[in-house]
PDB file of N, CA and C in Angstrom:
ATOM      1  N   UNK A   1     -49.952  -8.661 -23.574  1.00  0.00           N
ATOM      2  CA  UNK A   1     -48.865  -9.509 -23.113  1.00  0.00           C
ATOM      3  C   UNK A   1     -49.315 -10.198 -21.837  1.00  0.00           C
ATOM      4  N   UNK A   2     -48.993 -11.606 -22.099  1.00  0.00           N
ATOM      5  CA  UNK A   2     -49.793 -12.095 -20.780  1.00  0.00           C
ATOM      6  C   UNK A   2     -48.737 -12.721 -19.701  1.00  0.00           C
ATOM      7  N   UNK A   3     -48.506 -12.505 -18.683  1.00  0.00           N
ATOM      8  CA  UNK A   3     -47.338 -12.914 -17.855  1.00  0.00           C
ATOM      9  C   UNK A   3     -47.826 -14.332 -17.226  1.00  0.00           C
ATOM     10  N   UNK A   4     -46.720 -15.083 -17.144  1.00  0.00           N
ATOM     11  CA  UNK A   4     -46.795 -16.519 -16.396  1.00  0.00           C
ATOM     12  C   UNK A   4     -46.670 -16.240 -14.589  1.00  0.00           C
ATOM     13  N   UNK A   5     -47.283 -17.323 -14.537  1.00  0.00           N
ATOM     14  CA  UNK A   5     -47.235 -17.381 -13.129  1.00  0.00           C
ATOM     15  C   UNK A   5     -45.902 -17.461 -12.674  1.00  0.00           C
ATOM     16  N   UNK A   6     -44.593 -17.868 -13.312  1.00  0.00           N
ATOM     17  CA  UNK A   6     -43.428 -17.526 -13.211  1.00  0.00           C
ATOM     18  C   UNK A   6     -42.703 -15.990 -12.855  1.00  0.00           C
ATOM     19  N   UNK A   7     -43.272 -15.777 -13.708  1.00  0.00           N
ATOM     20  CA  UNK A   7     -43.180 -14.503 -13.778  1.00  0.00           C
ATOM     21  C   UNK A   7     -43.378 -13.458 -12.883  1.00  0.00           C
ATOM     22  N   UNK A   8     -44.834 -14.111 -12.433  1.00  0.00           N
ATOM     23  CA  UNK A   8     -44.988 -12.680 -11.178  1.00  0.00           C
ATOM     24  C   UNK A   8     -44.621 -13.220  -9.759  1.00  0.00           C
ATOM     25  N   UNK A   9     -44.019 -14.909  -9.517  1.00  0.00           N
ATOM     26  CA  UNK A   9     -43.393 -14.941  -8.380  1.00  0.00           C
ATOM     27  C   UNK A   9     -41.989 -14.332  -8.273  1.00  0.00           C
ATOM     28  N   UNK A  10     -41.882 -14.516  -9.581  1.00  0.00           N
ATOM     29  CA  UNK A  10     -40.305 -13.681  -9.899  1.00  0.00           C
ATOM     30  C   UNK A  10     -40.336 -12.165  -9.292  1.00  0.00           C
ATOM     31  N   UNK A  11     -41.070 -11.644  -9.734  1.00  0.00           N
ATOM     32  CA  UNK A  11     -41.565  -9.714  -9.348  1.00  0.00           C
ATOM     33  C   UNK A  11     -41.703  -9.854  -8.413  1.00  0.00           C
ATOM     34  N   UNK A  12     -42.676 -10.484  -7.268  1.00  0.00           N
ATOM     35  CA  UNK A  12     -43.106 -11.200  -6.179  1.00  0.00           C
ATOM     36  C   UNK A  12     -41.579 -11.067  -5.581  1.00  0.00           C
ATOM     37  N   UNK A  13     -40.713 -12.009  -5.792  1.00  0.00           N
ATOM     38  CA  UNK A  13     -39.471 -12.041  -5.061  1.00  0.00           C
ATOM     39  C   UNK A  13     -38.643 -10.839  -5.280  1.00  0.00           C
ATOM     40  N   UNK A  14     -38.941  -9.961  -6.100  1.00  0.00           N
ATOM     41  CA  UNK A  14     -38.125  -8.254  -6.507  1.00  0.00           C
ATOM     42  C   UNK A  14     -38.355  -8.021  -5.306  1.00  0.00           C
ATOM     43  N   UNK A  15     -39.572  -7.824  -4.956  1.00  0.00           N
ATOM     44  CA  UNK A  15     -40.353  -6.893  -4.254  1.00  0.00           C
ATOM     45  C   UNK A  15     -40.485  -7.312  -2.444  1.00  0.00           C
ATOM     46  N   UNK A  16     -40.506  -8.592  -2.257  1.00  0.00           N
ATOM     47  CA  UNK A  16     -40.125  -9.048  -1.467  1.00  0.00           C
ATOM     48  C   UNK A  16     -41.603  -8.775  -0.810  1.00  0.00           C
ATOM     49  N   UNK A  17     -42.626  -9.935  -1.650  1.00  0.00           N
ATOM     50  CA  UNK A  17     -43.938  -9.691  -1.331  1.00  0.00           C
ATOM     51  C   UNK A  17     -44.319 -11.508  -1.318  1.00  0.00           C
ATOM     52  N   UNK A  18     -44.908 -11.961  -0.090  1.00  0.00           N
ATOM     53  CA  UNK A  18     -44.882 -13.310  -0.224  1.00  0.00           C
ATOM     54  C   UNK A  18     -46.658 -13.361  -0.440  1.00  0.00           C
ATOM     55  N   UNK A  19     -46.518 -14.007  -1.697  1.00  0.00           N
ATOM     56  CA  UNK A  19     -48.549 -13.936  -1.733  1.00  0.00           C
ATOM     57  C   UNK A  19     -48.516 -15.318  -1.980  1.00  0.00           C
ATOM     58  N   UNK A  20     -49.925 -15.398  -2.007  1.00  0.00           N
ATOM     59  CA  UNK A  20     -50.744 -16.787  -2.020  1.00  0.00           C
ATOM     60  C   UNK A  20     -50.849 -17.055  -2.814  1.00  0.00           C
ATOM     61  N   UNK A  21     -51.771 -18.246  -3.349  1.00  0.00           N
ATOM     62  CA  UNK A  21     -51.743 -18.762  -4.865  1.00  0.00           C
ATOM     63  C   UNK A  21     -52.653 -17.514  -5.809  1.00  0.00           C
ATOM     64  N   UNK A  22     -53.923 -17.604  -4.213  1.00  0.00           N
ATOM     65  CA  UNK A  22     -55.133 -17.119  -5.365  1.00  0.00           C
ATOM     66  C   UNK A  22     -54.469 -15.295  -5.283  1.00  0.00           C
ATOM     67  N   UNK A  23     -53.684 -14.895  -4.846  1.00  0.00           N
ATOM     68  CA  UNK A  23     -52.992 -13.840  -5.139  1.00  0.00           C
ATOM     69  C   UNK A  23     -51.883 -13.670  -5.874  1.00  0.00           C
ATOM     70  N   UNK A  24     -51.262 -14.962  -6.613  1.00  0.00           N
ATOM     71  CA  UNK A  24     -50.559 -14.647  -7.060  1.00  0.00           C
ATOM     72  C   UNK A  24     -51.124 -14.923  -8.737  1.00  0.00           C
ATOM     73  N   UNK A  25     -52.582 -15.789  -9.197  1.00  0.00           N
ATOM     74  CA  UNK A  25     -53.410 -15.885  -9.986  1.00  0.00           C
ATOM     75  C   UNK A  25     -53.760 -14.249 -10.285  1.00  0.00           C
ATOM     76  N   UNK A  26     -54.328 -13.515  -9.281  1.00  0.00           N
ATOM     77  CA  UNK A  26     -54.820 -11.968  -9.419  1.00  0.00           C
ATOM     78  C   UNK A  26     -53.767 -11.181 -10.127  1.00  0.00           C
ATOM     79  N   UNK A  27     -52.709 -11.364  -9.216  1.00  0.00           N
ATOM     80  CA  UNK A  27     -51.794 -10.296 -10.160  1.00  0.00           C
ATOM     81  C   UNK A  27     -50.993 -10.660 -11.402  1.00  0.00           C
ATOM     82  N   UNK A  28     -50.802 -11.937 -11.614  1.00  0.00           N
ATOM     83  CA  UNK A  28     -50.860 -12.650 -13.196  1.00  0.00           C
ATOM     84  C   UNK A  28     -51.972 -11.994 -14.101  1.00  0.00           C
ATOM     85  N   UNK A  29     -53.612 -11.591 -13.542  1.00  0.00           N
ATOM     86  CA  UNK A  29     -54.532 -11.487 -14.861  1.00  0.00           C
ATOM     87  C   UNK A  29     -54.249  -9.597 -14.786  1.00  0.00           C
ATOM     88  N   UNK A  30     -53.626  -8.899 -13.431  1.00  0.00           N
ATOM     89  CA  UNK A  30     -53.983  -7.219 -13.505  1.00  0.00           C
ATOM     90  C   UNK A  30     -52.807  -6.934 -14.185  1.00  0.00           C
ATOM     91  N   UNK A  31     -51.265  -7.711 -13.519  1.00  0.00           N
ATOM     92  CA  UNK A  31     -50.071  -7.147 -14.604  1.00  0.00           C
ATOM     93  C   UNK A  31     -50.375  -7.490 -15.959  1.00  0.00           C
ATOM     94  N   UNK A  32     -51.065  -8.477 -16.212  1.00  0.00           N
ATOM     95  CA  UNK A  32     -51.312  -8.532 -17.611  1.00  0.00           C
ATOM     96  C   UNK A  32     -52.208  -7.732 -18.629  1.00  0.00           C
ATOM     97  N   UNK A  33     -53.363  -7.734 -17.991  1.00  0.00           N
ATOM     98  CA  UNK A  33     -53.996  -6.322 -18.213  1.00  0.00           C
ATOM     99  C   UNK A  33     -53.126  -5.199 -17.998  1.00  0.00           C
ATOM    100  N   UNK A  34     -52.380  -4.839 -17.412  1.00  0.00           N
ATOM    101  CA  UNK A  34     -51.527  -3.017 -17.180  1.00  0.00           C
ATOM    102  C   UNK A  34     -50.969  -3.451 -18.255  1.00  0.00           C
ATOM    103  N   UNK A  35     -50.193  -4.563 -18.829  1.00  0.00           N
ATOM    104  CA  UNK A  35     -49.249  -4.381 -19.631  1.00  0.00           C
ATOM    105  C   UNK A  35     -49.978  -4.661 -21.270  1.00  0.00           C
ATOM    106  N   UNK A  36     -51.117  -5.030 -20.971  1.00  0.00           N
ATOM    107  CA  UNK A  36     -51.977  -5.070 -22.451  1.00  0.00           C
ATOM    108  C   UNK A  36     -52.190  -3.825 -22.961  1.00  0.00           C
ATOM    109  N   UNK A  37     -52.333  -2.833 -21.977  1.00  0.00           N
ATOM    110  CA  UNK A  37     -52.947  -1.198 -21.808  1.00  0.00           C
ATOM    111  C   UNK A  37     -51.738  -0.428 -22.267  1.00  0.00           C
ATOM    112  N   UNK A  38     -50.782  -0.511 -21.670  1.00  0.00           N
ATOM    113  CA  UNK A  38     -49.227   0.085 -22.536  1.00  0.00           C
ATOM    114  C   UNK A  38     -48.908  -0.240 -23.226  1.00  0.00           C
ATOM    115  N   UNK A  39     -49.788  -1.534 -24.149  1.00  0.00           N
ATOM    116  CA  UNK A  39     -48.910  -1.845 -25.112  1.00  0.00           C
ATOM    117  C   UNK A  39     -49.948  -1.148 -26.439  1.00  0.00           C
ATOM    118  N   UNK A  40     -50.909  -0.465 -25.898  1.00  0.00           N
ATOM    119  CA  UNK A  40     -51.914   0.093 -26.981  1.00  0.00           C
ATOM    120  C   UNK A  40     -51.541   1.530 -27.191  1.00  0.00           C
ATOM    121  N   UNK A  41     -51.421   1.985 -25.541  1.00  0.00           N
ATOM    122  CA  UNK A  41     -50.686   2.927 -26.149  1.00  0.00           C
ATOM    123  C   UNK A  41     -49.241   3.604 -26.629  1.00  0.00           C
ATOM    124  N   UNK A  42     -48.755   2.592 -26.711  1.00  0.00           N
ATOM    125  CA  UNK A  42     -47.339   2.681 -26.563  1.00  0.00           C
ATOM    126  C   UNK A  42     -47.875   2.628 -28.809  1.00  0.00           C
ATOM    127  N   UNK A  43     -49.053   1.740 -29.591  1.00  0.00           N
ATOM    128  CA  UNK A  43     -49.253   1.818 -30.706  1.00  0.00           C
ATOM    129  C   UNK A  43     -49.850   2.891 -31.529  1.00  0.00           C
ATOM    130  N   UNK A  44     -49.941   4.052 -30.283  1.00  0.00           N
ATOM    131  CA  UNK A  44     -50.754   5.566 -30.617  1.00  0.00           C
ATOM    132  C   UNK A  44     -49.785   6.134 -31.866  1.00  0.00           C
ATOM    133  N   UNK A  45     -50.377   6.698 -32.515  1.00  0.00           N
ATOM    134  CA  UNK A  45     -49.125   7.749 -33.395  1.00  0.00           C
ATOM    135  C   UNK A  45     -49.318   8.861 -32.894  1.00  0.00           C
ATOM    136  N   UNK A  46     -48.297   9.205 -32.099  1.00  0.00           N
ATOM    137  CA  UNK A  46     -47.580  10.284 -31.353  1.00  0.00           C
ATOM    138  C   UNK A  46     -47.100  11.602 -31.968  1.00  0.00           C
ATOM    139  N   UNK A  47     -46.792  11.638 -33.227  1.00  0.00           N
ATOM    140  CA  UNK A  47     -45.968  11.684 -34.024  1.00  0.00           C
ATOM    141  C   UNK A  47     -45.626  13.660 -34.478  1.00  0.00           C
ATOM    142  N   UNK A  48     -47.599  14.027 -34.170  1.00  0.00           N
ATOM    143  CA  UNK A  48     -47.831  15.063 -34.537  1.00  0.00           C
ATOM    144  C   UNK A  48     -47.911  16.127 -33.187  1.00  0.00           C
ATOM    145  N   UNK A  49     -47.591  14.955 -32.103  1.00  0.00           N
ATOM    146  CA  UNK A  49     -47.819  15.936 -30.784  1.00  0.00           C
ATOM    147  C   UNK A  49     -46.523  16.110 -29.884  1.00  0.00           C
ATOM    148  N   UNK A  50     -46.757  18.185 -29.881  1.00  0.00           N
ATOM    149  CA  UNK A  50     -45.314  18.414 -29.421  1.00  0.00           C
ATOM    150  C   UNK A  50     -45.457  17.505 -27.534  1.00  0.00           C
ATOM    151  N   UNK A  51     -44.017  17.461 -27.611  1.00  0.00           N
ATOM    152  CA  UNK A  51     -43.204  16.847 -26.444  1.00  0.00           C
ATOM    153  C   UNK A  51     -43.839  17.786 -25.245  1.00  0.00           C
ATOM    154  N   UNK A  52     -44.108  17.786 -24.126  1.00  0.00           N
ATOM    155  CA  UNK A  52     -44.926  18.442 -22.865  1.00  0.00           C
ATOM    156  C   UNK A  52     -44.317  17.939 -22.032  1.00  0.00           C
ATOM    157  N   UNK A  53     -43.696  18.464 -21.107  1.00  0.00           N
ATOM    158  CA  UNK A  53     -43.231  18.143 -19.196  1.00  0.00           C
ATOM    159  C   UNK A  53     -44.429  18.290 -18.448  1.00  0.00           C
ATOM    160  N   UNK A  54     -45.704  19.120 -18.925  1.00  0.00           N
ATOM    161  CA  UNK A  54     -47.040  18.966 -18.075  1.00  0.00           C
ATOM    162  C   UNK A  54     -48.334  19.364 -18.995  1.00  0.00           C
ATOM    163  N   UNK A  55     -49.424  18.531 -18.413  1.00  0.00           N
ATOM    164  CA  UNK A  55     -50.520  19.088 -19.061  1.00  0.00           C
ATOM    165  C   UNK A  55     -50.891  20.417 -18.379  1.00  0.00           C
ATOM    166  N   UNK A  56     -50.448  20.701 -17.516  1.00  0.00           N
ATOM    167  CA  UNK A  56     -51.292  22.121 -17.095  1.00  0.00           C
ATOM    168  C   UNK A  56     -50.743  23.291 -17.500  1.00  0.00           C
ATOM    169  N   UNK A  57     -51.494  24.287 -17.341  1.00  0.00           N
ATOM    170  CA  UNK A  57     -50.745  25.722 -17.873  1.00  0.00           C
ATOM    171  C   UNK A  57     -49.915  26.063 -16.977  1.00  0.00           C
ATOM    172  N   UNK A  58     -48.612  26.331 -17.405  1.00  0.00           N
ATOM    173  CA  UNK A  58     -47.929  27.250 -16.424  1.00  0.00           C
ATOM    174  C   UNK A  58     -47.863  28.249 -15.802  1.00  0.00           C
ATOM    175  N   UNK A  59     -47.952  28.386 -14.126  1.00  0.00           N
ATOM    176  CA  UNK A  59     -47.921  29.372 -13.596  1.00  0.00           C
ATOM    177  C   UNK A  59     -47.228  29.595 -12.162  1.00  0.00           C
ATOM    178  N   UNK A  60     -46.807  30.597 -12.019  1.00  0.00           N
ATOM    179  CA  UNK A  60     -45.928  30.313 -11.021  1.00  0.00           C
ATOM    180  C   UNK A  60     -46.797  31.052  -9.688  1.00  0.00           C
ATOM    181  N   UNK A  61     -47.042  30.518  -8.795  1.00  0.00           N
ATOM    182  CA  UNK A  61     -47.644  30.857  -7.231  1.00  0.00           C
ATOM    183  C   UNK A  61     -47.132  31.021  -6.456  1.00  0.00           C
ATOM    184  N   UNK A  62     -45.609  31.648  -6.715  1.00  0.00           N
ATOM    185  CA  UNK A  62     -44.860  32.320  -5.506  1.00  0.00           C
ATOM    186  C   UNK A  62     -45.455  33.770  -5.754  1.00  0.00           C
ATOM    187  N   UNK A  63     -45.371  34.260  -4.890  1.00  0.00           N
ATOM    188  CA  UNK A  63     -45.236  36.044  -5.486  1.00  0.00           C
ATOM    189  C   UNK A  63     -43.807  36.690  -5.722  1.00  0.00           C
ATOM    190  N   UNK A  64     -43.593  37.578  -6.191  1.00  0.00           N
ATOM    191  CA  UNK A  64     -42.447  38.326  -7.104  1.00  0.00           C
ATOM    192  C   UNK A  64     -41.776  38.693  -5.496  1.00  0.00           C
ATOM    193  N   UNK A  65     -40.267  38.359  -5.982  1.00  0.00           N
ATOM    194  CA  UNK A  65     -39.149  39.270  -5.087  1.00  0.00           C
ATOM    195  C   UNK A  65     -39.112  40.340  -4.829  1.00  0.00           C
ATOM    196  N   UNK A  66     -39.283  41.276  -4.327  1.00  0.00           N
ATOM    197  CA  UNK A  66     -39.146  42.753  -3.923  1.00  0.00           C
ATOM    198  C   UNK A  66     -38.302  42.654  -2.397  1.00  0.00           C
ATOM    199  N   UNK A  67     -37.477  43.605  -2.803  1.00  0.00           N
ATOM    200  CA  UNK A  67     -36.654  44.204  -1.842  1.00  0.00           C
ATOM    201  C   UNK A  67     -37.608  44.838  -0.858  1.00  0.00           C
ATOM    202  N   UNK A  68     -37.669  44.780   1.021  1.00  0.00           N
ATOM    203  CA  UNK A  68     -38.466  45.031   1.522  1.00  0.00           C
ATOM    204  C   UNK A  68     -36.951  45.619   2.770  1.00  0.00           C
ATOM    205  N   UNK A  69     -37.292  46.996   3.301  1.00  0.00           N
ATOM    206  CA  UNK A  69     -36.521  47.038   4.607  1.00  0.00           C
ATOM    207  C   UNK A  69     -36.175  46.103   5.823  1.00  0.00           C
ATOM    208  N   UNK A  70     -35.279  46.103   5.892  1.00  0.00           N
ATOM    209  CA  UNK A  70     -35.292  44.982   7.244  1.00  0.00           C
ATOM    210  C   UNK A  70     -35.553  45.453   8.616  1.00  0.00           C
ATOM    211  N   UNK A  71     -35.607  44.485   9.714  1.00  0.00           N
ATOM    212  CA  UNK A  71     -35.443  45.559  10.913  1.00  0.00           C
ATOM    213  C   UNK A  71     -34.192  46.031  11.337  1.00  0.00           C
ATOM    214  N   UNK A  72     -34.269  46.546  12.397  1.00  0.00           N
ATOM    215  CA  UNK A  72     -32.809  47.115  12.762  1.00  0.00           C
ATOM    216  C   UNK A  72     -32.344  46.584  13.815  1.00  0.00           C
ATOM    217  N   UNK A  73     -30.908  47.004  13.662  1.00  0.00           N
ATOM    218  CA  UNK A  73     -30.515  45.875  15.258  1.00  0.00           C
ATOM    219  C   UNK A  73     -31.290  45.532  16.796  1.00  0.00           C
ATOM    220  N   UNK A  74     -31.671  47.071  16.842  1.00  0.00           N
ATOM    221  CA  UNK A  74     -31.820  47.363  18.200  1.00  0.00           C
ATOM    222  C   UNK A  74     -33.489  46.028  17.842  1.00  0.00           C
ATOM    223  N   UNK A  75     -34.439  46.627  17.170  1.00  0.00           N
ATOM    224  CA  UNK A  75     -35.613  46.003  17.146  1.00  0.00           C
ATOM    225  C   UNK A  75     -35.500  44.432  16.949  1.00  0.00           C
ATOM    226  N   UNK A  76     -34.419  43.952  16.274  1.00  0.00           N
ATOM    227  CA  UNK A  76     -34.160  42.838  15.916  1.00  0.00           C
ATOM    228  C   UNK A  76     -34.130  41.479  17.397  1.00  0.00           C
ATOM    229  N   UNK A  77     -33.258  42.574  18.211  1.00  0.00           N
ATOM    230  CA  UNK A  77     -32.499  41.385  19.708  1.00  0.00           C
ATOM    231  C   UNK A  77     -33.510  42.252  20.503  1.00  0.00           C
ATOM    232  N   UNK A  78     -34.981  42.835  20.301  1.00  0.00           N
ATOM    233  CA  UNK A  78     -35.557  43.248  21.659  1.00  0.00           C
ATOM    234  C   UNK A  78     -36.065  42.514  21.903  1.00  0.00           C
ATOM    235  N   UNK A  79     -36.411  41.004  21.829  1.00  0.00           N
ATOM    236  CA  UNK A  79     -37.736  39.753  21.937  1.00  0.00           C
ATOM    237  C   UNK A  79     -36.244  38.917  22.324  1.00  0.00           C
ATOM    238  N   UNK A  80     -35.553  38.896  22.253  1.00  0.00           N
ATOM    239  CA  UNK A  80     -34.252  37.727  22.097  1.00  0.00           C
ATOM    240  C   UNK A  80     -34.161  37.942  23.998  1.00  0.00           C
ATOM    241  N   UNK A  81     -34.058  36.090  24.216  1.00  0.00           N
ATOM    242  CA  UNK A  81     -34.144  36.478  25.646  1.00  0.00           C
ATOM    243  C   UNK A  81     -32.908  36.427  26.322  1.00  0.00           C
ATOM    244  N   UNK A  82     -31.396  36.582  25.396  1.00  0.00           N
ATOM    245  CA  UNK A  82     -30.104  36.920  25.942  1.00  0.00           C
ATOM    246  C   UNK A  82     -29.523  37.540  25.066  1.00  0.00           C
ATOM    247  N   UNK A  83     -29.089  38.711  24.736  1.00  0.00           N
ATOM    248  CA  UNK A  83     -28.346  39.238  23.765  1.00  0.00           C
ATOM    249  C   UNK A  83     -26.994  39.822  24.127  1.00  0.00           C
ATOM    250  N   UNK A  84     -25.763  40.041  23.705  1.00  0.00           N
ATOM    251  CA  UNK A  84     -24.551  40.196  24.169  1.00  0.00           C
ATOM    252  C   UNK A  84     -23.564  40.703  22.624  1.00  0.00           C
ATOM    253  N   UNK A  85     -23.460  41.772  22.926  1.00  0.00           N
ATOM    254  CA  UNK A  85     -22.151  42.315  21.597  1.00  0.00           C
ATOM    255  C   UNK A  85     -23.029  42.631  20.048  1.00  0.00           C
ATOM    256  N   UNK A  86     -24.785  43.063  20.166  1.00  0.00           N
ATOM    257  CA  UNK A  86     -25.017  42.975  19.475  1.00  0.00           C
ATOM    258  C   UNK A  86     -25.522  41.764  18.737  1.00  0.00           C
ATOM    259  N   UNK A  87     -25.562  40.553  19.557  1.00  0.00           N
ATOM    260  CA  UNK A  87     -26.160  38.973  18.617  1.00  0.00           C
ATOM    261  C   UNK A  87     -26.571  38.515  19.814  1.00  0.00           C
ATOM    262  N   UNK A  88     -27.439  37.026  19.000  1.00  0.00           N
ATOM    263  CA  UNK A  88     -28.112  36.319  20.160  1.00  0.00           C
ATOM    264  C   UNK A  88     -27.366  35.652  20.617  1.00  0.00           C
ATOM    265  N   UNK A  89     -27.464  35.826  22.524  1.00  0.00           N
ATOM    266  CA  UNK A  89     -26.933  34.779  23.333  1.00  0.00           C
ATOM    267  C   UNK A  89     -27.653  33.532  23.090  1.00  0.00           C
ATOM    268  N   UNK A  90     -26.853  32.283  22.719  1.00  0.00           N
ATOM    269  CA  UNK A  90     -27.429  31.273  23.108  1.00  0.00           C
ATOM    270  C   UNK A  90     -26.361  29.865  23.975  1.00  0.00           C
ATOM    271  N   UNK A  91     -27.632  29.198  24.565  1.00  0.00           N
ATOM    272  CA  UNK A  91     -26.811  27.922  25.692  1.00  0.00           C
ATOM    273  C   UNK A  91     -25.507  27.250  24.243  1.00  0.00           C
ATOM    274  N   UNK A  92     -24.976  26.844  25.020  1.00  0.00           N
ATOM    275  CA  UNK A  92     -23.556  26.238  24.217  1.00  0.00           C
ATOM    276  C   UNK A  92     -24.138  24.814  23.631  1.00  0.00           C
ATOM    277  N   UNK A  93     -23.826  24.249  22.206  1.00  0.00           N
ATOM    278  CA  UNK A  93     -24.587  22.912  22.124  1.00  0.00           C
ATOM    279  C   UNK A  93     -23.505  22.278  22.062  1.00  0.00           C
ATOM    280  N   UNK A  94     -22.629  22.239  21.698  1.00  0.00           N
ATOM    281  CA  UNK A  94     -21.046  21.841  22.130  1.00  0.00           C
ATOM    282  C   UNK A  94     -20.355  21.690  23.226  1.00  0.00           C
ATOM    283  N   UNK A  95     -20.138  20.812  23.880  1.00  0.00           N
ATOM    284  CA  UNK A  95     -18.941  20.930  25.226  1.00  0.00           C
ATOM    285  C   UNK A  95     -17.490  20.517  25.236  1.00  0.00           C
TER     286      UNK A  95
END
């Protein structure tokens, strides 16, 4: 499919890209080429291949949830540099 020079000042103005002539010649012959290329494979027969969300194998690279002890109060507010009633003091961000 070959696009007019119409055409890609048109996209040109989507995009809000002000090009030159001999730039707007370039991307007339590459959109036309991208869109020659989808249109071949868009003629693949597909037909026999299941549907995929990815080519890669699935795997997951978090590590597993496990329940782990927490600390305890006291150890929790000993680094805290104001503590009061059991929680951290902090400056007011509100007035």
């Amino acid at each position: 499919m070959t696009l007019s020079l119409i055409e890609v000042e048109h996209i040109a103005d989507l995009v809000r890209l002000e090009l030159t002539r001999e730039e707007k010649q370039l991307f007339c012959e590459q959109l036309s080429a991208v869109l020659d290329h989808v249109a071949r494979l868009q003629a693949l027969d597909t037909s026999n291949i299941p549907p995929t969300s990815s080519v890669l194998h699935p795997q997951c690279v978090l590590r597993d949830d496990e329940t782990r002890p927490g600390l305890g109060l006291h150890e929790l507010l000993r680094n805290a540099p104001q503590a009061e009633a059991g929680q951290f003091r902090v400056p007011p961000v509100l007035e």
